[in-house]
C-alpha atoms as a PDB file:
ATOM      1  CA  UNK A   1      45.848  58.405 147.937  1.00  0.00           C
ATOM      2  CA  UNK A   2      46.535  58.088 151.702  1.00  0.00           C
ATOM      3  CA  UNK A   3      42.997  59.331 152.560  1.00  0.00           C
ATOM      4  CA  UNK A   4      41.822  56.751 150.420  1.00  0.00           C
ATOM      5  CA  UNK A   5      43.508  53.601 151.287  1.00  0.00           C
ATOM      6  CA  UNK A   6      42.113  54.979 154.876  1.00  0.00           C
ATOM      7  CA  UNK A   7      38.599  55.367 154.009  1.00  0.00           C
ATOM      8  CA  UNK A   8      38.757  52.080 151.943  1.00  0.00           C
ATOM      9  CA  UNK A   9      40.168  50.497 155.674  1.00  0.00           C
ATOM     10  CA  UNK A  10      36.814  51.571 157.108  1.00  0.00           C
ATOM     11  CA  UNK A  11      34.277  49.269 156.222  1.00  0.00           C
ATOM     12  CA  UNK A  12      31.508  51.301 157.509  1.00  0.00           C
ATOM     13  CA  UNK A  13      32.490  54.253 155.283  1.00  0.00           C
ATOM     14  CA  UNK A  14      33.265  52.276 152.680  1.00  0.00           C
ATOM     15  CA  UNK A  15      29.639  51.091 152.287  1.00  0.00           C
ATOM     16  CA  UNK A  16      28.158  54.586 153.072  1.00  0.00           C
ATOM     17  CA  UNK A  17      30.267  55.541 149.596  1.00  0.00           C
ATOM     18  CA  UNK A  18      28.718  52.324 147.762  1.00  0.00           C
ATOM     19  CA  UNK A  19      25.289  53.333 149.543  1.00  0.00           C
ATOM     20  CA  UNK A  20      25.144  56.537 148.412  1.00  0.00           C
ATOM     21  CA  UNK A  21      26.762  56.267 144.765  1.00  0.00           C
ATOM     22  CA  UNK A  22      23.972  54.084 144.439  1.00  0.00           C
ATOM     23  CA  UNK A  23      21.173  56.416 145.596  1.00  0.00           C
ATOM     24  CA  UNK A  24      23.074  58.962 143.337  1.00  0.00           C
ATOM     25  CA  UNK A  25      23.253  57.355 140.660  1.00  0.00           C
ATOM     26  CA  UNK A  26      19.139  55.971 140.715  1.00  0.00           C
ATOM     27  CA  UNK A  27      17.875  59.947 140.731  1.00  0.00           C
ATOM     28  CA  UNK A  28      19.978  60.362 138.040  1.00  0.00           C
ATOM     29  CA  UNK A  29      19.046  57.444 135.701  1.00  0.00           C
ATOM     30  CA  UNK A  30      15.623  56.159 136.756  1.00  0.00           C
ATOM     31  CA  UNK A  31      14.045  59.672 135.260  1.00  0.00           C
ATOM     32  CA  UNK A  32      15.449  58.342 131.867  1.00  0.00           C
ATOM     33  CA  UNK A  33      14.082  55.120 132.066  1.00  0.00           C
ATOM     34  CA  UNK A  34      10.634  55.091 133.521  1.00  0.00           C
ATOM     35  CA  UNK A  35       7.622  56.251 131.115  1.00  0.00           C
ATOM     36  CA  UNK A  36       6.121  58.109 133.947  1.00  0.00           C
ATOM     37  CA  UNK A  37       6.185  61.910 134.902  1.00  0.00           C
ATOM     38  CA  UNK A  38       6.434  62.990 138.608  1.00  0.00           C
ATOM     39  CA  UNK A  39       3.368  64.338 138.234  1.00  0.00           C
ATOM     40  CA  UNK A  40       1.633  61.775 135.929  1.00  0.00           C
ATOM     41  CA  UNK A  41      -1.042  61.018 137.196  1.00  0.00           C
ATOM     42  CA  UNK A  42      -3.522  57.344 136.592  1.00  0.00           C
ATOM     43  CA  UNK A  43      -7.168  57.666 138.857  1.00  0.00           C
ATOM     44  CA  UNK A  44      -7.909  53.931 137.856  1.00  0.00           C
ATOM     45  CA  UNK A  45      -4.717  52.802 139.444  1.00  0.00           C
ATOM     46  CA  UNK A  46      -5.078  55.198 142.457  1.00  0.00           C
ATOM     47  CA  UNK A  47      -2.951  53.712 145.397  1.00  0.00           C
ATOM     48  CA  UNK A  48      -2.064  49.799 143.325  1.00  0.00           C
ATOM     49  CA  UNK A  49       0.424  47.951 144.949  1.00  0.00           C
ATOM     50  CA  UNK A  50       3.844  46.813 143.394  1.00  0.00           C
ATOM     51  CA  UNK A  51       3.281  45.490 139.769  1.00  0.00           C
ATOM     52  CA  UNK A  52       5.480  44.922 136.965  1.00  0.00           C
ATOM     53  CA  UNK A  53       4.040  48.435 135.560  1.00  0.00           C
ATOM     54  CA  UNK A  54       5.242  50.290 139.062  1.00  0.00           C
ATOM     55  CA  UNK A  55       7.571  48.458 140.462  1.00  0.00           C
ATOM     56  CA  UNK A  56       6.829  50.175 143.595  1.00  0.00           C
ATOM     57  CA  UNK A  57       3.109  51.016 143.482  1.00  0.00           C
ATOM     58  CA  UNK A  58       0.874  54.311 142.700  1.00  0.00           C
ATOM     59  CA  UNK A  59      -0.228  56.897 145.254  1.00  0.00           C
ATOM     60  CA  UNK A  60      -3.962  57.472 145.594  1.00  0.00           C
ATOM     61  CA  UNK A  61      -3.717  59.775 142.937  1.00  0.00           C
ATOM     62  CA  UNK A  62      -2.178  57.006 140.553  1.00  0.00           C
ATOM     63  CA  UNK A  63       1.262  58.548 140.105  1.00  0.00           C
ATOM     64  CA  UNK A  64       3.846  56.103 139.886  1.00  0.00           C
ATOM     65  CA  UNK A  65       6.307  55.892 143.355  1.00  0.00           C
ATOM     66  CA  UNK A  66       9.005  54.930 142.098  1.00  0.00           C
ATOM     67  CA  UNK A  67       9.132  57.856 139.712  1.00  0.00           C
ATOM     68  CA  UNK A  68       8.410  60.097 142.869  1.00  0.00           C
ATOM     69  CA  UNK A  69      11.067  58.919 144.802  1.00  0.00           C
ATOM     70  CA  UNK A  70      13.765  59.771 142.413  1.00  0.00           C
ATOM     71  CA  UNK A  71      12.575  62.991 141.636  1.00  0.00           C
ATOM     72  CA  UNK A  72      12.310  63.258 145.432  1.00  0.00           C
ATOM     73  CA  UNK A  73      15.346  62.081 145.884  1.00  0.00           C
ATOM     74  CA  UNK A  74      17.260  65.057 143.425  1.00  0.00           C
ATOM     75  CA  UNK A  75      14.999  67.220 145.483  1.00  0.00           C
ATOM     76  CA  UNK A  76      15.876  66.578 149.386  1.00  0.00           C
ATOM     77  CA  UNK A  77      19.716  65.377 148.027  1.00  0.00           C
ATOM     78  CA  UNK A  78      20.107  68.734 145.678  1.00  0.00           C
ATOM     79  CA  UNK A  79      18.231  70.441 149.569  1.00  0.00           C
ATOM     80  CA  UNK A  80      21.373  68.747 151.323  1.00  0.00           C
ATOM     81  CA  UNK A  81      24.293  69.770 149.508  1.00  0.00           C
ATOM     82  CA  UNK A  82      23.462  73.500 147.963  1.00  0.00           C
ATOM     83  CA  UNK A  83      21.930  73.943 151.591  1.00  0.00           C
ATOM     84  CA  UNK A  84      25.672  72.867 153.135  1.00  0.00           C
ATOM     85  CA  UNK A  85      27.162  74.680 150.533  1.00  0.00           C
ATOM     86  CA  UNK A  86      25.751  77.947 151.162  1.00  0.00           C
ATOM     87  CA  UNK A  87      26.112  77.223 155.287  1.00  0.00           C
ATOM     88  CA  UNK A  88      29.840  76.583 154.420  1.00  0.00           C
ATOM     89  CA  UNK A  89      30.350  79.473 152.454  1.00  0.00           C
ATOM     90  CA  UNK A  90      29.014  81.979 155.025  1.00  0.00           C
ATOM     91  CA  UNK A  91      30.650  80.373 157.991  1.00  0.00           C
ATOM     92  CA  UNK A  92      34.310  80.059 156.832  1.00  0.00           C
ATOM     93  CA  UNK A  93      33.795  83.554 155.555  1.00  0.00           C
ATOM     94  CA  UNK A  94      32.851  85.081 158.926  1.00  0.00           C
ATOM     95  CA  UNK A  95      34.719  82.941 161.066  1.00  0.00           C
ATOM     96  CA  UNK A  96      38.150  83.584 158.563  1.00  0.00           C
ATOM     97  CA  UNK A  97      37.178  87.166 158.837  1.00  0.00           C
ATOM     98  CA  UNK A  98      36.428  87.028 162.650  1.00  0.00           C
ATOM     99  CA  UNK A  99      39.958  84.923 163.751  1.00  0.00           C
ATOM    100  CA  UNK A 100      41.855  87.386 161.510  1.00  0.00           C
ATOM    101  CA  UNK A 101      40.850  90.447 163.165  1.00  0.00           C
ATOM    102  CA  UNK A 102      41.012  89.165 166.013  1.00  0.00           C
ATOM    103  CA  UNK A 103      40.860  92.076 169.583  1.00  0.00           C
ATOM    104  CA  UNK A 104      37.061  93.569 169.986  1.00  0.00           C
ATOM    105  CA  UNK A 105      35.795  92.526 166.240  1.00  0.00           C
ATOM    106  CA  UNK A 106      36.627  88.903 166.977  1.00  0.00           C
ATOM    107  CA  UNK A 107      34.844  89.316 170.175  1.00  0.00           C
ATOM    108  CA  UNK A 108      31.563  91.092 168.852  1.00  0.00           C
ATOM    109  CA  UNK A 109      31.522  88.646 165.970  1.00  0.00           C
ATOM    110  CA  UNK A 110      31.524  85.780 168.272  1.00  0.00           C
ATOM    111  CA  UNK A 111      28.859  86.814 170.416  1.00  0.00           C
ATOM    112  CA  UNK A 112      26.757  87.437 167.951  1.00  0.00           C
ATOM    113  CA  UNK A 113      26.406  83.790 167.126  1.00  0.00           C
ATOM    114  CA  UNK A 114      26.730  82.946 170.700  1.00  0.00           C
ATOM    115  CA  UNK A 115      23.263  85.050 170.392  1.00  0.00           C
ATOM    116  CA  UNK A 116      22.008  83.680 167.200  1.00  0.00           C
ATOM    117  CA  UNK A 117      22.730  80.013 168.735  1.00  0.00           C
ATOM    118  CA  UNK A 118      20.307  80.888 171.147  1.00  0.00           C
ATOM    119  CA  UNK A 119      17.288  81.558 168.597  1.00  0.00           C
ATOM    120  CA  UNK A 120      15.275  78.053 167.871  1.00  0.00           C
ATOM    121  CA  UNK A 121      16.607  77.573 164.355  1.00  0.00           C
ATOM    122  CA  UNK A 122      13.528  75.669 163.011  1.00  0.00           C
ATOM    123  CA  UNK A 123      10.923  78.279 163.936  1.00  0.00           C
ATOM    124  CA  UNK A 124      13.415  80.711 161.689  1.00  0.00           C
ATOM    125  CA  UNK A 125      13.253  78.891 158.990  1.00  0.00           C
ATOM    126  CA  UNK A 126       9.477  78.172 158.835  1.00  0.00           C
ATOM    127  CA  UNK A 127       9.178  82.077 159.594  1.00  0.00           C
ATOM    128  CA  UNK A 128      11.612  82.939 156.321  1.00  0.00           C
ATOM    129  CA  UNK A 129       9.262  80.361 154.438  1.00  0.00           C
ATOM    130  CA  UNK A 130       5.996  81.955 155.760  1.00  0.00           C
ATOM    131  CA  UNK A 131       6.974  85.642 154.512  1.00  0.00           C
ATOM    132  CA  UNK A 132       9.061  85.218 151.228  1.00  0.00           C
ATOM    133  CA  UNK A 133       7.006  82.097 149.731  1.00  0.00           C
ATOM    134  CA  UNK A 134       7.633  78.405 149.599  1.00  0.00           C
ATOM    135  CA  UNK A 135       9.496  78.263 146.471  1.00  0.00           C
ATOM    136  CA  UNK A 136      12.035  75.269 146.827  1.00  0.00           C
ATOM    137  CA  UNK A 137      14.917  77.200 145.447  1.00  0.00           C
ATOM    138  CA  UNK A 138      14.390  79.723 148.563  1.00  0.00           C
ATOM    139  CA  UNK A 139      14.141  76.766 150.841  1.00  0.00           C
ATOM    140  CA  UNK A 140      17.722  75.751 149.934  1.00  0.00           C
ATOM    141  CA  UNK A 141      19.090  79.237 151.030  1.00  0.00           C
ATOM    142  CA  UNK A 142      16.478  79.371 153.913  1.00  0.00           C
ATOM    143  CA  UNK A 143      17.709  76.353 155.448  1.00  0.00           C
ATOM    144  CA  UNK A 144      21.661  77.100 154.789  1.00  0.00           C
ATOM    145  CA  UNK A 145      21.242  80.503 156.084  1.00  0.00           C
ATOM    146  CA  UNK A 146      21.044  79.516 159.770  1.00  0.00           C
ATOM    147  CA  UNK A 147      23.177  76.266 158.926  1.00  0.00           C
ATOM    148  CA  UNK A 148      26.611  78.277 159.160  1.00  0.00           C
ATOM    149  CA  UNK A 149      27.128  79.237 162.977  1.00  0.00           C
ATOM    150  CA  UNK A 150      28.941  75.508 163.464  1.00  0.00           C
ATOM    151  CA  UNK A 151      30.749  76.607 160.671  1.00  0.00           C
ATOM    152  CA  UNK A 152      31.997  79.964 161.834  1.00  0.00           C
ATOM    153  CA  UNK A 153      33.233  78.694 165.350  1.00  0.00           C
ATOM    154  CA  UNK A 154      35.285  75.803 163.382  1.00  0.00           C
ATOM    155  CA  UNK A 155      36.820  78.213 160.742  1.00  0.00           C
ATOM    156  CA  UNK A 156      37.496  80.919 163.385  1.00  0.00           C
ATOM    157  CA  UNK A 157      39.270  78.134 165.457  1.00  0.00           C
ATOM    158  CA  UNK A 158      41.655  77.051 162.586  1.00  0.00           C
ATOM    159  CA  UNK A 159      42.041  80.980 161.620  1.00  0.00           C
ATOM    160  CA  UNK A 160      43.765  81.596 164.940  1.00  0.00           C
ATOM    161  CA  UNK A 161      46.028  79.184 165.165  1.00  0.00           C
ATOM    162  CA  UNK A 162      47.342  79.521 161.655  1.00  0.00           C
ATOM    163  CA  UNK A 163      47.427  83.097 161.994  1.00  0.00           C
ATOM    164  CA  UNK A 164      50.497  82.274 164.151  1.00  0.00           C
ATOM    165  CA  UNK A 165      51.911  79.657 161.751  1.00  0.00           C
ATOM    166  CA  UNK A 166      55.099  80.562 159.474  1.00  0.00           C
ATOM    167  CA  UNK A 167      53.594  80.761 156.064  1.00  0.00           C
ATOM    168  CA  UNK A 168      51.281  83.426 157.368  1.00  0.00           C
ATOM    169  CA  UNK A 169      53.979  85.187 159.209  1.00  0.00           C
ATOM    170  CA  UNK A 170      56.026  85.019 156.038  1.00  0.00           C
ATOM    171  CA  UNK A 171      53.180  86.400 154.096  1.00  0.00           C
ATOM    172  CA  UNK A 172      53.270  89.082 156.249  1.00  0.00           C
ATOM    173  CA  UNK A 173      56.751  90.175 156.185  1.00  0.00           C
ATOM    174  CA  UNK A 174      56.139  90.150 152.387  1.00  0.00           C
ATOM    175  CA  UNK A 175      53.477  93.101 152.543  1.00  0.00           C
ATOM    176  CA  UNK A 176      50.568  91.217 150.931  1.00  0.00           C
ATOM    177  CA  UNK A 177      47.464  92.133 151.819  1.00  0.00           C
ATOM    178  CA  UNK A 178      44.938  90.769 154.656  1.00  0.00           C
ATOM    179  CA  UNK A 179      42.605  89.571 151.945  1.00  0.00           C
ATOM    180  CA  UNK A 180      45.228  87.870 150.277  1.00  0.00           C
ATOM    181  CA  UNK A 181      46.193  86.353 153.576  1.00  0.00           C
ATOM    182  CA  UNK A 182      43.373  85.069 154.154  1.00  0.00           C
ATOM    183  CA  UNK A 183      41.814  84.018 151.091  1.00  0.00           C
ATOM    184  CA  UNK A 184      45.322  82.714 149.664  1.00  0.00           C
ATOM    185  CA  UNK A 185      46.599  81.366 152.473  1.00  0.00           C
ATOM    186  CA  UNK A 186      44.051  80.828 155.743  1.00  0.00           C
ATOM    187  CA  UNK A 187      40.965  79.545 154.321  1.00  0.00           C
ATOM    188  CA  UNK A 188      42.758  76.319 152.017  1.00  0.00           C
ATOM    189  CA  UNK A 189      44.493  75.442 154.699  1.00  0.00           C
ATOM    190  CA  UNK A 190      41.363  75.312 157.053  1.00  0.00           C
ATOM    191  CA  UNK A 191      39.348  73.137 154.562  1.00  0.00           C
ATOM    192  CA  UNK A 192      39.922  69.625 156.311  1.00  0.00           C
ATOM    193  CA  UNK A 193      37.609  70.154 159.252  1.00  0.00           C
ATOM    194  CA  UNK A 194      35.641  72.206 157.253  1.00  0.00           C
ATOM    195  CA  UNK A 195      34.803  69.174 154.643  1.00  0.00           C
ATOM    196  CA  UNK A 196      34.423  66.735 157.474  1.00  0.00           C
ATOM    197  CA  UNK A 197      31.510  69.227 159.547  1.00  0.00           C
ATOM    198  CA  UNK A 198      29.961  69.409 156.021  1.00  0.00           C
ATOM    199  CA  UNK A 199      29.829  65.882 155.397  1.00  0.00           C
ATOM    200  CA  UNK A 200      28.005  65.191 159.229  1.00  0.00           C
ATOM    201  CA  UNK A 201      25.768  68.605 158.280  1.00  0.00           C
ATOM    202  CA  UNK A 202      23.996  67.006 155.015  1.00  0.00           C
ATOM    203  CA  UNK A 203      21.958  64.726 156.673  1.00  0.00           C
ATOM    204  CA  UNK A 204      21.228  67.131 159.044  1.00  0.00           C
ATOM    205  CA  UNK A 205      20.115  69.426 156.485  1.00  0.00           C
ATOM    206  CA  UNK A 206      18.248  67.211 154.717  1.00  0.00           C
ATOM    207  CA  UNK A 207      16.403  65.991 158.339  1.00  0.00           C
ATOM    208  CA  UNK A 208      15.126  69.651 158.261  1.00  0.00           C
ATOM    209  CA  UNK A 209      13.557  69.458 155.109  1.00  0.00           C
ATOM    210  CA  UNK A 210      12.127  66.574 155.536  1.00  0.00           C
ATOM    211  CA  UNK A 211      10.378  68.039 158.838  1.00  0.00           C
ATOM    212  CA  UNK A 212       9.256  70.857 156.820  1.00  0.00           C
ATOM    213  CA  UNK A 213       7.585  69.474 154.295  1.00  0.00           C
ATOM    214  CA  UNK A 214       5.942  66.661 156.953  1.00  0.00           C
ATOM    215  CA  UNK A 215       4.824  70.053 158.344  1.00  0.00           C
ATOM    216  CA  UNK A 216       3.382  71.510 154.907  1.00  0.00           C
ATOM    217  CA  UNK A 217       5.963  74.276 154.631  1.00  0.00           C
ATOM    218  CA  UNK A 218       8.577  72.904 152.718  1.00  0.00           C
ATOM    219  CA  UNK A 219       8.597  70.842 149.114  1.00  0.00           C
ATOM    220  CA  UNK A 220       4.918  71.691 147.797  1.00  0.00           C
ATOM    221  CA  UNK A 221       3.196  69.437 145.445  1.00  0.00           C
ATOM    222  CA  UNK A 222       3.018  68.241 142.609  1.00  0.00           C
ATOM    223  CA  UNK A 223       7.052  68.059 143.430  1.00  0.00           C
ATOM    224  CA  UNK A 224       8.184  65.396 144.829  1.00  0.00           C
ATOM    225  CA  UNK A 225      10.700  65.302 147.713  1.00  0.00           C
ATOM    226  CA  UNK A 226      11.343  62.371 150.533  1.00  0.00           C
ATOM    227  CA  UNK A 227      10.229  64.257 153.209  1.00  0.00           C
ATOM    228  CA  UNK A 228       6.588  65.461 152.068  1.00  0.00           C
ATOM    229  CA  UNK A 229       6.202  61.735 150.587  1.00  0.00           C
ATOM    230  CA  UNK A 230       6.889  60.332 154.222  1.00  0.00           C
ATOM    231  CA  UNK A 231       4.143  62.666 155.172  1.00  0.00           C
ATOM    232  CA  UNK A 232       1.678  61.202 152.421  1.00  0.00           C
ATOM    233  CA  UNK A 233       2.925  58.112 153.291  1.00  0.00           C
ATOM    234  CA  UNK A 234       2.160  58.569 157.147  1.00  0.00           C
ATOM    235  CA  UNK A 235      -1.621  60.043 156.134  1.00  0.00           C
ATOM    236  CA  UNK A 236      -2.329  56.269 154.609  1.00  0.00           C
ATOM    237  CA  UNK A 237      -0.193  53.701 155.828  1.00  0.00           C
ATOM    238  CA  UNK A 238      -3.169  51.652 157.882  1.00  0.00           C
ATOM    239  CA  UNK A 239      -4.306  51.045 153.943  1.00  0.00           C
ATOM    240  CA  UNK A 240      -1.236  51.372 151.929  1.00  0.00           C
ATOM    241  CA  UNK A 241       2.296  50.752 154.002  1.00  0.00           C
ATOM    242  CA  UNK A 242       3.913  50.661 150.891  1.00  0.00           C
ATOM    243  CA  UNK A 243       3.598  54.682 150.167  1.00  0.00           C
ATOM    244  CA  UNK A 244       5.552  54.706 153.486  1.00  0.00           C
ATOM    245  CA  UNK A 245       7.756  52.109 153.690  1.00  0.00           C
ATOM    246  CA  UNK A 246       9.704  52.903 150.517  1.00  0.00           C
ATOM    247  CA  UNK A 247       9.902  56.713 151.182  1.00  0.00           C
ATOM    248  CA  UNK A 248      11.297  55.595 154.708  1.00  0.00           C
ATOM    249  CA  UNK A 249      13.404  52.896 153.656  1.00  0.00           C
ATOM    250  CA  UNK A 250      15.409  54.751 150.809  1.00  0.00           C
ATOM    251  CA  UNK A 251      15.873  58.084 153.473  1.00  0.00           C
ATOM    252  CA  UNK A 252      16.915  56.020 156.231  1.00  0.00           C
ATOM    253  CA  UNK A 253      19.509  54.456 154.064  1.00  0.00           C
ATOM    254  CA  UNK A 254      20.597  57.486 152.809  1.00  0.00           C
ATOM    255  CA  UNK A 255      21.207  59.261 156.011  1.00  0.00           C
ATOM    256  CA  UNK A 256      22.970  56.391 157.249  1.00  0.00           C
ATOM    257  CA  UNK A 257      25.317  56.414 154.044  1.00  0.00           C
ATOM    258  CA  UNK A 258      26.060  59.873 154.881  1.00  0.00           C
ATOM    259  CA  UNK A 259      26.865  59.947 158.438  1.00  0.00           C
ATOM    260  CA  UNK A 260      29.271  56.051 157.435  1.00  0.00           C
ATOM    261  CA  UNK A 261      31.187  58.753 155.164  1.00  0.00           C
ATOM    262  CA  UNK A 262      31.449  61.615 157.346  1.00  0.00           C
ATOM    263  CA  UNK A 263      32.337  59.837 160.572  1.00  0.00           C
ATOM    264  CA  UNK A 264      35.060  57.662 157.743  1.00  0.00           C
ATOM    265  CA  UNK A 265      36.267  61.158 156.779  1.00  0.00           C
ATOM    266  CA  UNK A 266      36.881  62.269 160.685  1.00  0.00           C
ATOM    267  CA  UNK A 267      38.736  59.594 161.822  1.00  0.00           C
ATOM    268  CA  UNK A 268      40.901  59.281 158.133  1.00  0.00           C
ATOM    269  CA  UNK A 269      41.896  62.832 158.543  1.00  0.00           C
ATOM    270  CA  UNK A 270      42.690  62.625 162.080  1.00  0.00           C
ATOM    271  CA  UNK A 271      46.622  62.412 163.051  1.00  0.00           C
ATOM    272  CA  UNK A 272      46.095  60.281 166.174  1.00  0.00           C
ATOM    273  CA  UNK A 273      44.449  57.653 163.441  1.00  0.00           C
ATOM    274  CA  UNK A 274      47.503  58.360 161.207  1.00  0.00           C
ATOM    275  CA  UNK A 275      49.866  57.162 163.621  1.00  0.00           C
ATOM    276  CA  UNK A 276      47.958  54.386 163.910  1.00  0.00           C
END
């Protein structure tokens, strides 16, 4: 309740909710309502502007945008999350693990994603696409898979200093276990930070997919995702703007909606604010 009469103080987070509720709740309602398939596809109305049929226009192929852009929009959203997700997942794992044992493991651990921060993270990615396909599903474990290092350094930070806290101390003394430990007792009481870097790391995720499939490695068609219809949207928009504009408009918005809620989230969760 506190964290919400906080966020609801923040204007700016407040709307980046509203904002993306809304986008939310569009790719999950428009499918149901417009007579159109993603892939549907209407050569005499190749690339018509806004009508009452398509509210937002065809493509030069005569599929309907505004069908597209939902389905896109599950696409690059579902990319963000399950992407996060899986970074999230492997970095509080490795960084619990790492903080925990603490001596030469914590030390080997580390620098091996002081080493793996050094690699250029988008040339990984489009490498993993390259050899094991561009199915979609593999992008969203592509792109988390080198998401998590942030992660790891975060989680290992909160794993030391509640390592020294009571609770843990006290579970100690008690003779459970180190997994117990640390999955009963380290990692939930990490997850603040951890939720807040996840929040900021969705739109970041979703940047990357975007860039792939403007590159031709991520989303392939017929799909639909925002990202490779900003790129079919950039290959025409002398003679259709449209095919561009609404791509651009509707990612633009929802990036902004996410980084209004994650910056919201940091400062509601910070003490210094609480005191406030």
């Amino acid at each position: 309740m506190e964290l919400w009469r906080r966020l609801r103080a923040n204007r700016l987070a407040l709307a980046g909710i509203v904002l993306l509720a809304v986008v939310v709740l569009l790719t999950v309602i428009v499918p149901w309502i417009t007579p159109y398939g993603y892939e549907t596809q209407d050569t005499a109305l190749g690339a018509s502007s806004p009508s009452p049929q398509h509210w937002l226009g065809t493509d030069i192929l005569g599929r309907d945008l505004l069908t597209r852009l939902v389905y896109g929009g599950r696409v690059s959203l579902g990319v963000g999350f399950i992407a996060t997700l899986v970074s999230v997942l492997i970095g509080i794992v490795y960084g619990a693990l790492s903080g925990y044992a603490g001596g030469r493991t914590d030390m080997v651990m580390m620098r091996l994603v002081d080493i793996l921060y050094a690699l250029p993270f988008t040339v990984f990615v489009i490498i993993l696409m390259v050899f094991f396909g561009r199915n979609f599903i593999f992008l969203f474990v592509a792109i988390g898979a080198v998401e998590w290092l942030t992660t790891a350094r975060i989680a290992r930070g909160q794993t030391l200093s509640l390592r020294k806290s009571e609770f843990v101390q006290a579970a100690v003394v008690m003779g459970f276990s180190r997994a117990r430990i640390l999955f009963r007792h380290v990692i939930p009481n990490m997850l603040g930070p951890i939720i807040i870097y996840a929040t900021l790391t969705v739109p970041r995720v979703m940047l990357l997919e975007a860039f792939l499939s403007f590159l031709g490695l991520g989303v392939q068609p017929p799909m639909s995702s925002w990202g490779l219809l900003i790129r079919e949207g950039v290959e025409t928009m002398e003679e259709y703007p449209w095919l561009l504009l609404f791509p651009g408009f509707l990612f633009t918005l929802t990036l902004f909606a996410l980084n209004a809620l994650g910056d919201g989230l940091r400062d509601a969760l910070d003490p210094r604010m609480a005191k406030e």
